[in-house]
C-alpha atoms as a PDB file:
ATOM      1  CA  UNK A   1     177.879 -77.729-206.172  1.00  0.00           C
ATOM      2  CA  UNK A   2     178.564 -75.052-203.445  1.00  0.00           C
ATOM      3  CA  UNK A   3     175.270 -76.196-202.068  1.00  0.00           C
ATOM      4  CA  UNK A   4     176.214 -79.660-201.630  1.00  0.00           C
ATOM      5  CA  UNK A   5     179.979 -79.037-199.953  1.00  0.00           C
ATOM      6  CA  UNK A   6     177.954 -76.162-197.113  1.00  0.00           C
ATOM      7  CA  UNK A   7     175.414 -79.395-196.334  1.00  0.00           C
ATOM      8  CA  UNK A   8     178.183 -82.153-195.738  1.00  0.00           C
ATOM      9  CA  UNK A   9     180.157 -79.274-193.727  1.00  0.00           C
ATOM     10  CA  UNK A  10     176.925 -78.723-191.598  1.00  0.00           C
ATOM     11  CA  UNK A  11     176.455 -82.442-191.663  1.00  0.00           C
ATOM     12  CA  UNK A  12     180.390 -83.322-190.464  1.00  0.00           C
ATOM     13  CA  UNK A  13     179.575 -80.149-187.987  1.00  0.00           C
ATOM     14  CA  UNK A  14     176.457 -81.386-186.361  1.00  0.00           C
ATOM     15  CA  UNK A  15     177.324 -85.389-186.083  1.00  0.00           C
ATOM     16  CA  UNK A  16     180.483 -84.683-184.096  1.00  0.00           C
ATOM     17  CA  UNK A  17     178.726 -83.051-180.678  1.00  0.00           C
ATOM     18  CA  UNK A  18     176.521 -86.488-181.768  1.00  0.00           C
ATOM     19  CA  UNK A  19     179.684 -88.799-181.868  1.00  0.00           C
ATOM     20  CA  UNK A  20     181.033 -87.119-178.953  1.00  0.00           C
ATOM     21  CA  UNK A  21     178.480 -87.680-176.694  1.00  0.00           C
ATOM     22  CA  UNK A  22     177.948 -91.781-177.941  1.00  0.00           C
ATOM     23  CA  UNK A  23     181.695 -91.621-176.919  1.00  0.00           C
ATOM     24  CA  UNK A  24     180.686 -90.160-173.075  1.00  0.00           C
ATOM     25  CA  UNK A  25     177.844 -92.445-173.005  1.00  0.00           C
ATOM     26  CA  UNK A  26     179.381 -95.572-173.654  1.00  0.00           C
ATOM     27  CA  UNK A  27     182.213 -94.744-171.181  1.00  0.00           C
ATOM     28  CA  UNK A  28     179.513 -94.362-168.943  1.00  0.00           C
ATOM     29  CA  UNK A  29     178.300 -97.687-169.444  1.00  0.00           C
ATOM     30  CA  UNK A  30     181.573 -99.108-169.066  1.00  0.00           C
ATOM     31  CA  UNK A  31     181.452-100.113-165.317  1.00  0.00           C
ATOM     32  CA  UNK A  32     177.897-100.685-165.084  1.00  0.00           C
ATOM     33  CA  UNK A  33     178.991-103.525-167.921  1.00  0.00           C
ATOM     34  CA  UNK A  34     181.152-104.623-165.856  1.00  0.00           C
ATOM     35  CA  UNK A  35     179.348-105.150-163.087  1.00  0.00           C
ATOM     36  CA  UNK A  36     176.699-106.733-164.517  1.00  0.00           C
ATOM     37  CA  UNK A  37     178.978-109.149-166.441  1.00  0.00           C
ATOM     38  CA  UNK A  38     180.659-109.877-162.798  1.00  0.00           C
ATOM     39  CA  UNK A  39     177.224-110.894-161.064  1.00  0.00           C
ATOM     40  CA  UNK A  40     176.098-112.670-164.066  1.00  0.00           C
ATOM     41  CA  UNK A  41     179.477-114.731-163.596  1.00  0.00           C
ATOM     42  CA  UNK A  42     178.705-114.860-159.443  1.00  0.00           C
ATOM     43  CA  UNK A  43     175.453-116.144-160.234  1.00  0.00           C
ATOM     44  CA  UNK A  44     176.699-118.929-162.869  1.00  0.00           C
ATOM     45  CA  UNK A  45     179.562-120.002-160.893  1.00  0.00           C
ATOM     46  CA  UNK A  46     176.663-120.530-157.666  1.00  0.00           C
ATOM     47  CA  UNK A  47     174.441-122.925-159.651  1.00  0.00           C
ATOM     48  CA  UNK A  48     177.290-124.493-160.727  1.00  0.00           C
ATOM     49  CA  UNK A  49     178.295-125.373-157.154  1.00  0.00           C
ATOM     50  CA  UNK A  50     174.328-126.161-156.390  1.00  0.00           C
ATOM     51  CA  UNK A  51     174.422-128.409-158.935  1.00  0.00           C
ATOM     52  CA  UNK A  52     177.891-129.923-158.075  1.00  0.00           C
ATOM     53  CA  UNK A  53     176.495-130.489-154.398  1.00  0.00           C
ATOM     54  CA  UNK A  54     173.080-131.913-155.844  1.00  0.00           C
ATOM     55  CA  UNK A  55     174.841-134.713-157.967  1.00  0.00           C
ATOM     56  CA  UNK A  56     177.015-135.540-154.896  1.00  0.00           C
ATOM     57  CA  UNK A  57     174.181-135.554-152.511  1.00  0.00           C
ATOM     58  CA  UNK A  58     172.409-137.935-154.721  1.00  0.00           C
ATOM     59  CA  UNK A  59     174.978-140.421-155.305  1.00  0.00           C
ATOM     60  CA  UNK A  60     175.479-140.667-151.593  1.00  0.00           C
ATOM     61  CA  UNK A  61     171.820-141.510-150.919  1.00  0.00           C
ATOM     62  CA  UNK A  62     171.992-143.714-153.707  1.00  0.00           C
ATOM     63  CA  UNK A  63     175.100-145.695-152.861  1.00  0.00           C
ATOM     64  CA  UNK A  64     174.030-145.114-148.574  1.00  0.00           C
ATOM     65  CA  UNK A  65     170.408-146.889-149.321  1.00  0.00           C
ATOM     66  CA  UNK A  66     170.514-150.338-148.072  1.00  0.00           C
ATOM     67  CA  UNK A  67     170.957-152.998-150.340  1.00  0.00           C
ATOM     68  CA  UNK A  68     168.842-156.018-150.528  1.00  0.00           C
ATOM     69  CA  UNK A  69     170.736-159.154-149.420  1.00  0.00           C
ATOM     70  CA  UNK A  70     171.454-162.337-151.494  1.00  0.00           C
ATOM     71  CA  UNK A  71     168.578-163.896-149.309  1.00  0.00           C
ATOM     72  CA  UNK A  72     166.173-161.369-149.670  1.00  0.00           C
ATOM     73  CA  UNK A  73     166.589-161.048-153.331  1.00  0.00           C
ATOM     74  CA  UNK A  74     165.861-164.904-153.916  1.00  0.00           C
ATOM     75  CA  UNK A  75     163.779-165.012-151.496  1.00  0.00           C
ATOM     76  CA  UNK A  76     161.157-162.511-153.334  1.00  0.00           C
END
């Protein structure tokens, strides 16, 4: 029984240097989260504009395009 209690001390004694540095770590990663979150949210927000810009640039060619008159439709 003493056996058991000296093992979960050593155990609770050797995780916390673990658990400490997971703690350091993560804080570390923090701001390079961040950052990454920001250009993935740059880079969305650019293709959303491309795409905006595409759909508009195609409806004016579309609607720009001459039309076929009356005459040339019954004509043909």
């Amino acid at each position: 029984m003493a056996d058991n209690i000296s093992n979960a001390n050593r155990l609770a004694r050797d995780q916390r240097p673990t658990a400490a540095l997971t703690a350091i770590g993560m804080n570390a990663l923090k701001p390079i989260m961040h950052f990454q979150v920001s250009m993935l949210r740059m880079w969305a927000n650019s293709i959303e504009r491309f795409a905006g810009n595409y759909e508009k640039g195609l409806a004016e060619t579309t609607t720009t395009g001459e039309q076929p008159s009356d005459k040339e439709k019954h004509a043909a």
